[in-house]
N, C-alpha and C. Protein backbone atom coordinates (compact mmCIF):
# COMPACT_ATOMS: atom_id res chain seq x y z
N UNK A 1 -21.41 18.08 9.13
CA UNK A 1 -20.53 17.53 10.13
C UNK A 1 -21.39 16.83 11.19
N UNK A 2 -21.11 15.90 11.58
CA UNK A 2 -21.60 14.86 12.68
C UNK A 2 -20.77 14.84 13.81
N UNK A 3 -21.36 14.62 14.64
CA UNK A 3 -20.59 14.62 15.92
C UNK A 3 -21.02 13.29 17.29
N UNK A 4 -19.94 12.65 17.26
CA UNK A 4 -20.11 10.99 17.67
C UNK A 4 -19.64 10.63 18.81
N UNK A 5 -20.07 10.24 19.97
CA UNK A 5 -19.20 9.68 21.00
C UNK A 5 -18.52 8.48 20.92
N UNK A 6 -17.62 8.58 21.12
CA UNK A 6 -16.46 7.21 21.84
C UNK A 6 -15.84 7.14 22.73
N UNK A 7 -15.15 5.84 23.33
CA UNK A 7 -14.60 5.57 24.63
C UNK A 7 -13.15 5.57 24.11
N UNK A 8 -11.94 6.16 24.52
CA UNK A 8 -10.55 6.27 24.20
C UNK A 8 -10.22 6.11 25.66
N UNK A 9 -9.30 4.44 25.67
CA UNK A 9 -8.91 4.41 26.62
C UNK A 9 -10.10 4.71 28.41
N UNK A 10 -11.06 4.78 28.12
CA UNK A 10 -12.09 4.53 29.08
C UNK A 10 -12.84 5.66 29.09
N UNK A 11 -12.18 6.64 28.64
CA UNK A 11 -12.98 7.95 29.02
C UNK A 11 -13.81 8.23 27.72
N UNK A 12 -15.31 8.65 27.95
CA UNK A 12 -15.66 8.94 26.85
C UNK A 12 -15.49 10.51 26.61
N UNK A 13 -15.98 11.23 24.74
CA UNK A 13 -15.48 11.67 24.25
C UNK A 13 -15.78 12.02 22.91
N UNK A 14 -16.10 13.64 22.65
CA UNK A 14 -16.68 13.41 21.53
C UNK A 14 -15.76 14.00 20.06
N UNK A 15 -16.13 13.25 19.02
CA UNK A 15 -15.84 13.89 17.69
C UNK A 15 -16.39 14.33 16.83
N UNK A 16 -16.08 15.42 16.16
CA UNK A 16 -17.09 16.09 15.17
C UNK A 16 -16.06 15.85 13.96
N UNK A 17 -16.71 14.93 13.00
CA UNK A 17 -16.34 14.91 11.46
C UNK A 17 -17.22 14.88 10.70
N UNK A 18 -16.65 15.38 9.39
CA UNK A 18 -17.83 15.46 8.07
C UNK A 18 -18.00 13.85 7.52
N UNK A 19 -19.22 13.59 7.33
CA UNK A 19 -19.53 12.28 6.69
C UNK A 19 -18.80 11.23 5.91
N UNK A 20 -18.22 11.81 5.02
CA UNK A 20 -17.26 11.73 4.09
C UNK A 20 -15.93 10.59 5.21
N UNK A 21 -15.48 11.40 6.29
CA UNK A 21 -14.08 11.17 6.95
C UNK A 21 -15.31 10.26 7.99
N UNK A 22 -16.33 9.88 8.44
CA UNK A 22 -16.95 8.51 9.05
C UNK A 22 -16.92 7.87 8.51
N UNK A 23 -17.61 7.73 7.39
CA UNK A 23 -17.75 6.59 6.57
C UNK A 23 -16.26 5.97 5.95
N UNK A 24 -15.21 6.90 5.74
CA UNK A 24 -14.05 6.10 5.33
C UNK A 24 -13.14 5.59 6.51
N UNK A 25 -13.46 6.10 7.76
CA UNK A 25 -13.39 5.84 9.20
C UNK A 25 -13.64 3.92 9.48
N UNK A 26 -14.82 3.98 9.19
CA UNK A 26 -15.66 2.89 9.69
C UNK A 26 -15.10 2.21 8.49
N UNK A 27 -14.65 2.28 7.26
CA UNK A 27 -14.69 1.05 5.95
C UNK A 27 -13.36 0.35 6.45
N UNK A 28 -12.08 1.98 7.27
CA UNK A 28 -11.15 1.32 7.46
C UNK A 28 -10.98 0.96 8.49
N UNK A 29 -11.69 0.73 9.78
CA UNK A 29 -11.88 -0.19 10.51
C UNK A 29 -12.04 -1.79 10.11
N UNK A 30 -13.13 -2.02 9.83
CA UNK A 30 -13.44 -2.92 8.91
C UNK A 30 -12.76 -3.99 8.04
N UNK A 31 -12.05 -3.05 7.32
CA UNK A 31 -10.83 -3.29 6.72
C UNK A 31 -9.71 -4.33 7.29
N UNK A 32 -9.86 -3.26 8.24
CA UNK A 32 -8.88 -4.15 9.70
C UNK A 32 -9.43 -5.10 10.72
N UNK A 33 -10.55 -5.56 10.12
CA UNK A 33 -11.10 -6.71 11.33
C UNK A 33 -11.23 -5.73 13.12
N UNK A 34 -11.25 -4.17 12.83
CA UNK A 34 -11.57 -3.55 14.34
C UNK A 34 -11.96 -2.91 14.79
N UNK A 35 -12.56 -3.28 16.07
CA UNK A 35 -14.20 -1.94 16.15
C UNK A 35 -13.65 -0.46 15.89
N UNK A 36 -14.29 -0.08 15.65
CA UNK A 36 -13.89 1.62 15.49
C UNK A 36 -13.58 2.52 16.65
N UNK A 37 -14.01 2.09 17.82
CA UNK A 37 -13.25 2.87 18.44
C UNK A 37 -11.86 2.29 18.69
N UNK A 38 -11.66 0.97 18.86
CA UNK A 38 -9.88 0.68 19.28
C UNK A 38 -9.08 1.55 17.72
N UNK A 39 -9.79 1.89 16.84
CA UNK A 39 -8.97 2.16 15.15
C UNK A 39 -8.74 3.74 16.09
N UNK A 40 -9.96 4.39 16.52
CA UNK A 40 -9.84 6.04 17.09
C UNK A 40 -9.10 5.84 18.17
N UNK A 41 -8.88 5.02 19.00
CA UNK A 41 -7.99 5.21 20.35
C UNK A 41 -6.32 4.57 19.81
N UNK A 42 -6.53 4.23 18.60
CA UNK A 42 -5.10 3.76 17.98
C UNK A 42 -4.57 4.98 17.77
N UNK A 43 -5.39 5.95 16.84
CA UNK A 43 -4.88 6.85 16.24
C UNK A 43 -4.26 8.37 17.27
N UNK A 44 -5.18 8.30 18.25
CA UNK A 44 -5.12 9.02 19.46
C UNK A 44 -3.86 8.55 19.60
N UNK A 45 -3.75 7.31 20.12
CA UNK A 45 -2.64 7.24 20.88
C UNK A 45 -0.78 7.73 20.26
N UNK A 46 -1.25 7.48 18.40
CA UNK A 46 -0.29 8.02 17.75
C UNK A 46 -0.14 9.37 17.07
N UNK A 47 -1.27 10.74 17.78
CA UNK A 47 -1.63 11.68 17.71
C UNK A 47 -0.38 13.18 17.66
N UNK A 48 0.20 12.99 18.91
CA UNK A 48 0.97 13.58 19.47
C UNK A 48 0.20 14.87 19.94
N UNK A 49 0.36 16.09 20.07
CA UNK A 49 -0.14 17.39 19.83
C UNK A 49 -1.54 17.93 19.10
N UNK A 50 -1.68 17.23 17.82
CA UNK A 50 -2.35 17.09 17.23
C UNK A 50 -3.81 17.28 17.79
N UNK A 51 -4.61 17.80 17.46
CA UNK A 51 -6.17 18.17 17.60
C UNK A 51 -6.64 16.39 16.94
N UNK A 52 -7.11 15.83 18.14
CA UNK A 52 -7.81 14.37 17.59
C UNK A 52 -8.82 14.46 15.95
N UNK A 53 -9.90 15.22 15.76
CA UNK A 53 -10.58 15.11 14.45
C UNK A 53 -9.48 15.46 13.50
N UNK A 54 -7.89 16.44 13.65
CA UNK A 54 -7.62 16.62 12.72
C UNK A 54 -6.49 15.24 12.28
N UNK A 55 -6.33 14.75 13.69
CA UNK A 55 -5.52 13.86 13.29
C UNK A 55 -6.01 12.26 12.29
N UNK A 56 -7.57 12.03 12.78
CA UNK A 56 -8.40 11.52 12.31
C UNK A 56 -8.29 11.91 10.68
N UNK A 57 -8.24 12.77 10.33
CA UNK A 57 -8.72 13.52 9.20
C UNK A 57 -7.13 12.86 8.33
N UNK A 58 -5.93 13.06 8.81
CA UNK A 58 -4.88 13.32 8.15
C UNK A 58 -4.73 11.72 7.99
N UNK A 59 -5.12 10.80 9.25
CA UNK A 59 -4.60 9.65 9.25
C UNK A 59 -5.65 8.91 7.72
N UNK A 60 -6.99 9.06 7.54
CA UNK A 60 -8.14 8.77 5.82
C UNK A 60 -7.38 9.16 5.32
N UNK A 61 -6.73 10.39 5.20
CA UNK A 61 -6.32 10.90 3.59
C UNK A 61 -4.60 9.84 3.49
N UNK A 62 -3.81 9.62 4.65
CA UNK A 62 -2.81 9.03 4.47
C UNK A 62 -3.08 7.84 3.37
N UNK A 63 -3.86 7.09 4.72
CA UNK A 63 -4.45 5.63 4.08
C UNK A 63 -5.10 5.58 2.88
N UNK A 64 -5.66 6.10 2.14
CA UNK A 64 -6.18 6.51 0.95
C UNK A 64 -5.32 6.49 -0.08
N UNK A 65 -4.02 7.27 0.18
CA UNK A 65 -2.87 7.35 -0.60
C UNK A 65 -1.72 6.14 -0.49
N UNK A 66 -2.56 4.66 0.37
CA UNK A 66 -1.62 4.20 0.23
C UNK A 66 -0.70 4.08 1.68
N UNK A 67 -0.74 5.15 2.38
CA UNK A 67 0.27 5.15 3.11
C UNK A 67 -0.30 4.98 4.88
């Protein structure tokens, strides 16, 4: 597990994910023509409750499947 700072919305902030969920992080940034943190402060922002790495986590496996 790695653990990475980013700026969400101005404040920085850290995340701890396994390699695996960065690297498919960053491809689907990319993907999308957008830096990686606006992709993490996207996902934040559509988080709800949710623990941010896990929401991170759920949002790769969505996209993966398609969805």
């Amino acid at each position: 597990m790695k653990k990475h700072s980013v700026r969400i919305a101005g404040h920085a902030t850290s995340i701890t994910l396994e390699d695996p969920f960065w690297e498919a992080l960053r491809a689907i940034a990319a993907e999308r023509g957008q830096p990686l943190n606006d992709l993490i402060e996207d996902i934040d922002n559509k988080r709800g409750s949710d623990n941010l790495s896990s929401a991170i986590r759920v949002f790769v496996l969505k996209h993966s499947k398609g969805g």
